[in-house]
Protein backbone atom coordinates (compact mmCIF):
# COMPACT_ATOMS: atom_id res chain seq x y z
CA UNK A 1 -0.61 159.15 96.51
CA UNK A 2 0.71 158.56 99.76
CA UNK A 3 3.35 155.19 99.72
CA UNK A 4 5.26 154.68 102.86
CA UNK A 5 8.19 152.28 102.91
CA UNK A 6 6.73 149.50 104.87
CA UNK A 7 3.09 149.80 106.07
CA UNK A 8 2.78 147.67 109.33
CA UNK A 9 -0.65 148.97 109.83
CA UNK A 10 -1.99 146.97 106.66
CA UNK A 11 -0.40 143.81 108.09
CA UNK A 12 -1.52 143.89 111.20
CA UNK A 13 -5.11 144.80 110.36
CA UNK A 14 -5.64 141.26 108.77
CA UNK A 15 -5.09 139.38 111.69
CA UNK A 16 -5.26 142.00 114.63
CA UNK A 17 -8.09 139.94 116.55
CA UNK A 18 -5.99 136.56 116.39
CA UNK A 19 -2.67 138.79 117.58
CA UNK A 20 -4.62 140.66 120.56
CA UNK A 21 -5.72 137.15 121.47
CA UNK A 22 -2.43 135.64 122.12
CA UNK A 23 -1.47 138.30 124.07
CA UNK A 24 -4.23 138.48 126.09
CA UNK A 25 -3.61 134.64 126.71
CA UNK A 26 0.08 135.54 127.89
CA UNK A 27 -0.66 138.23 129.98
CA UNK A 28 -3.26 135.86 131.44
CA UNK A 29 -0.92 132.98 132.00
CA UNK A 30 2.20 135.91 133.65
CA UNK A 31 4.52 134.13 132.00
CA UNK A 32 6.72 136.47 130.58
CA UNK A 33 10.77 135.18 130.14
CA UNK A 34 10.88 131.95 127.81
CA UNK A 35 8.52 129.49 129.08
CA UNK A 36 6.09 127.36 126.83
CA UNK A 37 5.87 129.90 124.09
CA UNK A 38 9.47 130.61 123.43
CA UNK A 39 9.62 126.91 123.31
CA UNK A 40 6.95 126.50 120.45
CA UNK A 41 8.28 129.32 118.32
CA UNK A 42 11.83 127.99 118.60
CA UNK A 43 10.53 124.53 117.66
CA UNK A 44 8.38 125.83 114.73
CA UNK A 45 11.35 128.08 113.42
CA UNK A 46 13.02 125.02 113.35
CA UNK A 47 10.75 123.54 111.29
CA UNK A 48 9.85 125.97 109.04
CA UNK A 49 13.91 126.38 107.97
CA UNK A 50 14.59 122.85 108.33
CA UNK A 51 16.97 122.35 111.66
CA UNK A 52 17.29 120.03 114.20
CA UNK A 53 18.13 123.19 116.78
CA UNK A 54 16.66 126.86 117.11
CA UNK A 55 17.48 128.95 120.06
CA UNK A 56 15.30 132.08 120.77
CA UNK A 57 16.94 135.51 121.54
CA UNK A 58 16.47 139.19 122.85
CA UNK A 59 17.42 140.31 119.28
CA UNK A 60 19.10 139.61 115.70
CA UNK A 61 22.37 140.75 116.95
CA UNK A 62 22.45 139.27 119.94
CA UNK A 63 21.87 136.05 117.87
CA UNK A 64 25.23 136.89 116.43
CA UNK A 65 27.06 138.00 119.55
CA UNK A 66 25.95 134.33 121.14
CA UNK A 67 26.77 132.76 117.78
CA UNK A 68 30.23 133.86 117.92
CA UNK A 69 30.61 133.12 121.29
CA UNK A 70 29.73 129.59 120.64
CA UNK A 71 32.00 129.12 118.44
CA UNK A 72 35.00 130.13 120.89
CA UNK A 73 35.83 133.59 119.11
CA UNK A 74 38.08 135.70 121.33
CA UNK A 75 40.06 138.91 121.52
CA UNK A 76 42.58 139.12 118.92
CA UNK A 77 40.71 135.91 116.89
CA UNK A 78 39.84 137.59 113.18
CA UNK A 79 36.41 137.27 111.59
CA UNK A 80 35.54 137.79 108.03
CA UNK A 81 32.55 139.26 106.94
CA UNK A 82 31.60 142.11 104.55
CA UNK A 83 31.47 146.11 104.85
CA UNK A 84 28.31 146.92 102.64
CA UNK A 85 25.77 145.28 105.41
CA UNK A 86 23.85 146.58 108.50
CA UNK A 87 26.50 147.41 111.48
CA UNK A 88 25.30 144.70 113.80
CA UNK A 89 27.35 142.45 111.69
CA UNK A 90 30.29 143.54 112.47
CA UNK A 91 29.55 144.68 115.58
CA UNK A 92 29.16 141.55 117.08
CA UNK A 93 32.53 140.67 116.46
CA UNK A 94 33.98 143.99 117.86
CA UNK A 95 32.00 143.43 121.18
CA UNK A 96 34.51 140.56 121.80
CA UNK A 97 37.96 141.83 121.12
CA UNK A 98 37.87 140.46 117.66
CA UNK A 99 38.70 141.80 114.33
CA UNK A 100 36.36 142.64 111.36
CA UNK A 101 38.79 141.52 108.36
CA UNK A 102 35.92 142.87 105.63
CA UNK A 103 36.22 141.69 102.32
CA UNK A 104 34.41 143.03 99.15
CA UNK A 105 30.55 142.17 97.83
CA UNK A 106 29.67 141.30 94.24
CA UNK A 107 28.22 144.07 92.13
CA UNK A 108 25.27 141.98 90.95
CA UNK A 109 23.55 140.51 94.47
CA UNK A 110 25.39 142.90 96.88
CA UNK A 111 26.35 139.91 98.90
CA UNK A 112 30.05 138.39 99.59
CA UNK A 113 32.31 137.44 96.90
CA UNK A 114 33.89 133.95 97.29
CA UNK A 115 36.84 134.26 95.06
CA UNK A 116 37.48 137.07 97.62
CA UNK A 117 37.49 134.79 100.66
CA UNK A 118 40.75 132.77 100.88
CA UNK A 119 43.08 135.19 100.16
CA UNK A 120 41.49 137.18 103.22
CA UNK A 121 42.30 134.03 105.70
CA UNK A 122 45.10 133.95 108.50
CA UNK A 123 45.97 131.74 111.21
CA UNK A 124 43.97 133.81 113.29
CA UNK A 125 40.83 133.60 111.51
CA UNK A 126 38.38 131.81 113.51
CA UNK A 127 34.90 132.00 111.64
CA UNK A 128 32.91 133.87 108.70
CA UNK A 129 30.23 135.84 108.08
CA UNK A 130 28.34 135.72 104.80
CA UNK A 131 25.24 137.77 104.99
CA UNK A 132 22.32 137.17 103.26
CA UNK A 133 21.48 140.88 102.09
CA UNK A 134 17.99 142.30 100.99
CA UNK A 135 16.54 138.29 101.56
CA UNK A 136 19.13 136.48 98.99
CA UNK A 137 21.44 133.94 99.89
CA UNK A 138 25.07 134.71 99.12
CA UNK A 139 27.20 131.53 97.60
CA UNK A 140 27.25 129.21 100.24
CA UNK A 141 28.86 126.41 98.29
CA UNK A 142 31.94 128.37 97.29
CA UNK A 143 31.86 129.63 100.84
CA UNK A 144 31.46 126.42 102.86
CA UNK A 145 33.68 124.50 100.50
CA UNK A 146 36.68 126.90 101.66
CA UNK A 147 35.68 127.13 105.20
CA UNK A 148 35.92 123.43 105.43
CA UNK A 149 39.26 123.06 104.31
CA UNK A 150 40.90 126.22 106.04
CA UNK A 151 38.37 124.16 108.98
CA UNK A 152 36.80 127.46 109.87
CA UNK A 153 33.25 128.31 111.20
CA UNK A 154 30.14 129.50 109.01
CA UNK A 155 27.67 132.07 110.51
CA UNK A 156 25.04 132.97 108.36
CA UNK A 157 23.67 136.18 108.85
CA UNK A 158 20.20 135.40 107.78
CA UNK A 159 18.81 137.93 109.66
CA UNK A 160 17.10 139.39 106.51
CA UNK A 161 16.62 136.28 104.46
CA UNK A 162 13.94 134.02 106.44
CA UNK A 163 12.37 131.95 103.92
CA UNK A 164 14.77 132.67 101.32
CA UNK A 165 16.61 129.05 100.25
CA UNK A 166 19.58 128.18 98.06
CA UNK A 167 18.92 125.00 95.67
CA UNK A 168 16.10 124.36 97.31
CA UNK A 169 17.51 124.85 101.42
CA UNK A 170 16.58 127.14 103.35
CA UNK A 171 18.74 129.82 104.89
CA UNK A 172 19.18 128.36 108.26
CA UNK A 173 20.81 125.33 107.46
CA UNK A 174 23.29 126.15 104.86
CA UNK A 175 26.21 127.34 107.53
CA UNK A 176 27.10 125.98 111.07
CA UNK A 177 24.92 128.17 112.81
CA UNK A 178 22.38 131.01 111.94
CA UNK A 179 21.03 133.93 112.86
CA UNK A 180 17.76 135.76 111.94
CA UNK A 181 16.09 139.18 113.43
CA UNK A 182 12.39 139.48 114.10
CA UNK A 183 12.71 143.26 114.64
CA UNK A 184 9.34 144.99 113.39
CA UNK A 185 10.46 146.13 109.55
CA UNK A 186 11.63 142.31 109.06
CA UNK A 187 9.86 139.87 106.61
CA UNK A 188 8.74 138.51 109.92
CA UNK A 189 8.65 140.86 112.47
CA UNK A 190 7.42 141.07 115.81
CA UNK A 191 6.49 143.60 118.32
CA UNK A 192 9.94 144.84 119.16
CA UNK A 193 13.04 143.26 119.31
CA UNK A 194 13.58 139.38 118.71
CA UNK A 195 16.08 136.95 117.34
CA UNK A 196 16.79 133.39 116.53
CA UNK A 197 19.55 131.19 116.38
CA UNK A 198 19.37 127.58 114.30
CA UNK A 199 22.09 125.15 113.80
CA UNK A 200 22.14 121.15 113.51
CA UNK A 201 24.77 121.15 116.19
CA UNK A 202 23.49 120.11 118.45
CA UNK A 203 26.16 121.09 121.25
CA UNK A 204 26.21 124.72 119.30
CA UNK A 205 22.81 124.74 120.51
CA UNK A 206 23.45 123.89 123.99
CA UNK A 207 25.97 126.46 124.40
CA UNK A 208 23.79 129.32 123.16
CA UNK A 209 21.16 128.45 125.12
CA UNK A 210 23.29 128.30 128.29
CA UNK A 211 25.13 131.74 126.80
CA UNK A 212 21.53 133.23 126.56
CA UNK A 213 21.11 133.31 130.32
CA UNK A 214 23.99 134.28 131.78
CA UNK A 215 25.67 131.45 131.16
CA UNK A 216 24.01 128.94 133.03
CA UNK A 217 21.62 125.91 132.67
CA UNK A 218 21.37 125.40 136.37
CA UNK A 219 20.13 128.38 138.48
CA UNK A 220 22.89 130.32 139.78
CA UNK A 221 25.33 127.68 138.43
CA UNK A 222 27.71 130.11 135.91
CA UNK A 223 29.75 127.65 133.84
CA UNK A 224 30.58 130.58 131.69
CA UNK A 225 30.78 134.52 131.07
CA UNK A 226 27.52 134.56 129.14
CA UNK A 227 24.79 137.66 128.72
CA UNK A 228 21.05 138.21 129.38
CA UNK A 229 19.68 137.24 126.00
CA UNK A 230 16.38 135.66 126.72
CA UNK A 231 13.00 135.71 124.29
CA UNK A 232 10.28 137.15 125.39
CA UNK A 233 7.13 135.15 125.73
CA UNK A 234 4.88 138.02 124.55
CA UNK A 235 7.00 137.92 121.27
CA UNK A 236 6.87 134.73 120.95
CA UNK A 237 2.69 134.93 121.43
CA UNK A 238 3.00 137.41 118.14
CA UNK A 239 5.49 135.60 116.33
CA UNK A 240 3.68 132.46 116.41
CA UNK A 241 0.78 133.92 115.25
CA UNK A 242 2.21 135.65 112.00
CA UNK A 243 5.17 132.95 111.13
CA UNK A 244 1.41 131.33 109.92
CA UNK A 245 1.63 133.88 107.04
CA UNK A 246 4.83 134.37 106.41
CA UNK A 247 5.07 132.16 103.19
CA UNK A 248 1.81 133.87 101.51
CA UNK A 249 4.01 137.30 102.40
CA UNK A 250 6.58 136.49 100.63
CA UNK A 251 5.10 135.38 97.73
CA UNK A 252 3.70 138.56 97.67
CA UNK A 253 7.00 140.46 97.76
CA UNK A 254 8.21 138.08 94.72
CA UNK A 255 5.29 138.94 93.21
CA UNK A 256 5.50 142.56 93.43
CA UNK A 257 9.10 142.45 92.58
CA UNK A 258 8.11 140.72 89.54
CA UNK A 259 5.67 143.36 88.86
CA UNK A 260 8.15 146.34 89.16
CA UNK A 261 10.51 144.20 86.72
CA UNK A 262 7.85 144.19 84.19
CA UNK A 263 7.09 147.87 84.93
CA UNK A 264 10.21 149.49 84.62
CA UNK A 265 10.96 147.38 82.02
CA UNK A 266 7.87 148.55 80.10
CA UNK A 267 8.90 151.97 80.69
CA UNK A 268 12.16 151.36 79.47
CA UNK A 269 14.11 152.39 82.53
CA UNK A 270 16.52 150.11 82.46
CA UNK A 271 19.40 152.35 80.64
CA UNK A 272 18.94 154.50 84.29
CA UNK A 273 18.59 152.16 86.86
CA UNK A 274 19.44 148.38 88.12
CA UNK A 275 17.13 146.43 88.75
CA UNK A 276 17.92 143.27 91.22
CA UNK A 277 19.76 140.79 90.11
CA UNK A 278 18.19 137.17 91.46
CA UNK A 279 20.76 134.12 91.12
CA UNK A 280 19.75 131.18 89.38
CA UNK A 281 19.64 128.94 92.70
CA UNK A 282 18.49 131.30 94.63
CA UNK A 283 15.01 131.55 96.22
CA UNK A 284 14.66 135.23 97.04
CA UNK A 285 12.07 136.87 99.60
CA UNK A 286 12.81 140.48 99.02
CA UNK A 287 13.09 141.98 102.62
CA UNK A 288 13.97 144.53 100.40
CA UNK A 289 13.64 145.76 96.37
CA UNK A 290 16.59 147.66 96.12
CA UNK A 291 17.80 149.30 92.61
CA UNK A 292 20.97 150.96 91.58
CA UNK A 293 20.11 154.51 90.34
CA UNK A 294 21.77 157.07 88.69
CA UNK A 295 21.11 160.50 90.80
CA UNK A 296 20.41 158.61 94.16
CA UNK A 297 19.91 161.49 95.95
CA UNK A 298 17.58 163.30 94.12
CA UNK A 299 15.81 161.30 93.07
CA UNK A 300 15.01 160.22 96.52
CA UNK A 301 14.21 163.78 97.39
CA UNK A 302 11.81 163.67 94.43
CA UNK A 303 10.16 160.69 95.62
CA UNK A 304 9.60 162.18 98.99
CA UNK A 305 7.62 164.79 97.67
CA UNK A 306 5.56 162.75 95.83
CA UNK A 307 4.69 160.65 98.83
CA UNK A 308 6.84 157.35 98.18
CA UNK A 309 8.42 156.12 100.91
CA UNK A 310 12.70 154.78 100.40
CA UNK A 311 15.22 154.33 102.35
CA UNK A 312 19.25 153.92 101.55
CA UNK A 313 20.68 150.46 102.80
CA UNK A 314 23.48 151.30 103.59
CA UNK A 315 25.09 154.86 102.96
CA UNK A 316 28.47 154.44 104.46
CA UNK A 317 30.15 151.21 104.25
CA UNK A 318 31.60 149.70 107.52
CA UNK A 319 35.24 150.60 106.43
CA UNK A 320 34.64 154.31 106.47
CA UNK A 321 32.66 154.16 110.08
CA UNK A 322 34.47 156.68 112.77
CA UNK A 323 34.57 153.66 114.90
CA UNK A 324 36.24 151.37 112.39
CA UNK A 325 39.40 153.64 111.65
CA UNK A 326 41.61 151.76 113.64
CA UNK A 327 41.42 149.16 110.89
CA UNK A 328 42.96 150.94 108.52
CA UNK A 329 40.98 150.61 105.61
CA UNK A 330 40.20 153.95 103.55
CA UNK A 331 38.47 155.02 100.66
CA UNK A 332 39.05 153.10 97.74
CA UNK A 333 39.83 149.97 99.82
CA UNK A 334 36.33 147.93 99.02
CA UNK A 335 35.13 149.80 95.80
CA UNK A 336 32.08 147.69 95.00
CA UNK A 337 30.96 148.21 98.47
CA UNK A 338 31.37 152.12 98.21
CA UNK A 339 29.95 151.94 94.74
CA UNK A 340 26.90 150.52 96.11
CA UNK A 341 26.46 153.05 99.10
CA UNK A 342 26.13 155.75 96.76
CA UNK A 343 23.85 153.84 94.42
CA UNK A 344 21.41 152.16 96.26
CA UNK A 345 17.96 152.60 96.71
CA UNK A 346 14.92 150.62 98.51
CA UNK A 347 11.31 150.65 96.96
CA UNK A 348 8.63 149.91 98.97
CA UNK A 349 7.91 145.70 98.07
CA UNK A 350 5.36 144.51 101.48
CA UNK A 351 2.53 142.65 99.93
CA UNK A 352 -0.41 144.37 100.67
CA UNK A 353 0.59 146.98 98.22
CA UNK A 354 -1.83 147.29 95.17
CA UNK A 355 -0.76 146.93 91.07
CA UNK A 356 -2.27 150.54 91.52
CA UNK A 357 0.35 151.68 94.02
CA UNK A 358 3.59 149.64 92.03
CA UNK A 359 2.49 151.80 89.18
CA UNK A 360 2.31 154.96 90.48
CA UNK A 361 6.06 154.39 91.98
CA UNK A 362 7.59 153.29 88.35
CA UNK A 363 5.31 156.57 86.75
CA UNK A 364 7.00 158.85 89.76
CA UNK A 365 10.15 157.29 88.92
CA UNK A 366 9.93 157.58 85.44
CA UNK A 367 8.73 161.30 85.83
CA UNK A 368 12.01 162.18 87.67
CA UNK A 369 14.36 160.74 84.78
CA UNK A 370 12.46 162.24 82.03
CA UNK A 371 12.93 165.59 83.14
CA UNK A 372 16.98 164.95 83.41
């Protein structure tokens, strides 16, 4: 049986006619840079995760990068964010003179550790970055309460947790500002890059929208240094269209996650693997399914062969990047984060796949371990 990761062919089958349609209707109209359609996708983003403000992008970390901006970060200001997460995280803060100050994850939801954060604080530290990994929130309420009193800035890096809430909130609203990616493989993805930026604030907002476009709001009017950030309106056409289904998607994830849970449960599994861990106020959308195994690497190999699709988020923590050794972190430094680049391992989760398909993954799966 052949299983790829993510099958964006299945997706876009069901509604193909309806997507083809909106295009058409842009090309049609040759409007092409913001315009009417940007405008209705950032308004029903903004609905859908409950802001007063969203502010459409070029890309998920550019939504970061303007973020940051907004928020007056500067060379030699210090960020905080963690090292186990996708490098446009802490990339963003590098592109403007700042300094990643990484602190470690929690073993059981891969995202940041609050009882971590404080002691990581200096006077220079000018705003954090909690990301949502694999489409669970991390602990905003630990997190928040301690930004407040040190008075520091919240970014949520939610750019793999739309939908995904946190007693009952949607990621969106539960920082100062955040940001979300619409690149193809996300929960909702579009037809190349895309990103979005939310907040309540509503002179955040104003900012990254004048940031977006070269820093103006007047043409040819710079009030500041800004960059070329703007939304396309032919991603906004496809966008629209599948943000429609993006609820009845997830559910499908959760359901499929729920199935695996049963299956490799039923095959008594568990004593070789991890399966996610979801917390208890947490609303969880699965942009991935990602287990702990023992013998990552092969048994990745093995799957290969028999046709299932994975893929390792992330391999090697931030900390140990070439381009981070100026830092001085080394091995040893974050060990849950390391622990979890050499355990990880995603399972395909989209929704179209069939009980068929989740059961031929936990039998391949189960295959591997029983011959070790």
């Amino acid at each position: 049986m052949n299983i790829p990761l993510l099958d964006l062919k299945a997706q876009y089958q069901s509604m193909r006619g309806e997507i083809l349609a909106a295009i058409e209707a842009t090309c049609d109209e040759q409007g092409f840079i913001l315009g009417p359609r940007v405008v209705a996708l950032e308004e029903a983003v903004a609905a859908y995760v409950g802001s007063t403000h969203a502010v459409g992008v070029a890309s998920g970390s550019d939504a970061l990068l303007l973020a940051l901006m907004a928020l007056g970060v500067k060379a030699g200001d210090e960020v905080i964010t963690v090292p186990f997460t996708f490098f446009a995280t802490a990339g963003a803060i590098s592109r403007l003179g700042a300094k990643p100050v990484f602190i470690d994850i929690r073993p059981d939801d891969f995202n940041m550790d609050p009882q971590l954060l404080e002691r990581a604080i200096t006077k220079r530290t000018k705003a954090i970055i909690p990301v949502h990994l694999f489409g669970q929130c991390a602990d905003m309420g630990a997190i928040n309460e301690i930004a407040r009193r040190h008075k520091i800035g919240v970014i949520e890096d939610a750019c793999q947790a739309i939908g995904a809430a946190q007693k009952g909130r949607r990621a969106g609203v539960l920082g100062d500002v955040a940001c979300f990616s619409f690149f193809p493989s996300k929960n909702l993805g579009g037809f190349g890059d895309a990103g979005m930026v939310t907040t309540n604030d509503k002179a955040l907002a104003e900012s990254i929208a004048m940031l977006r476009v070269h820093g103006s709001r007047v043409r040819y009017v710079h009030e500041a240094i800004g960059i070329n950030s703007r939304l396309d309106a032919l991603q906004a056409a496809v966008l629209l269209v599948k943000l429609k289904r993006l609820d009845q998607w997830a559910e499908g994830r959760r359901r499929n996650a729920a199935r695996y849970v049963q299956l490799f449960t039923d095959t008594q599994l568990t004593d070789r693997l991890t399966l996610p861990v979801v917390g208890q106020d947490n609303f969880h959308v699965f942009n991935q399914f990602t287990l702990r195994v023992q013998k990552r690497d092969e048994l990745r190999s093995f799957l290969k062969d028999q046709g299932v699709g994975t893929e390792v988020y992330y391999p090697l923590p931030l900390h140990l990047q070439n381009c981070y050794r100026d830092l001085g972190y080394s091995k040893g430094a974050f060990p849950q984060s390391e622990r979890a680049a050499e355990e990880v391992l995603a399972l395909p989760i989209y929704a179209e796949l069939s009980d068929e398909q989740l059961h031929y993954v936990v039998q391949m799966i189960a295959s591997f371990y029983r011959k070790r």
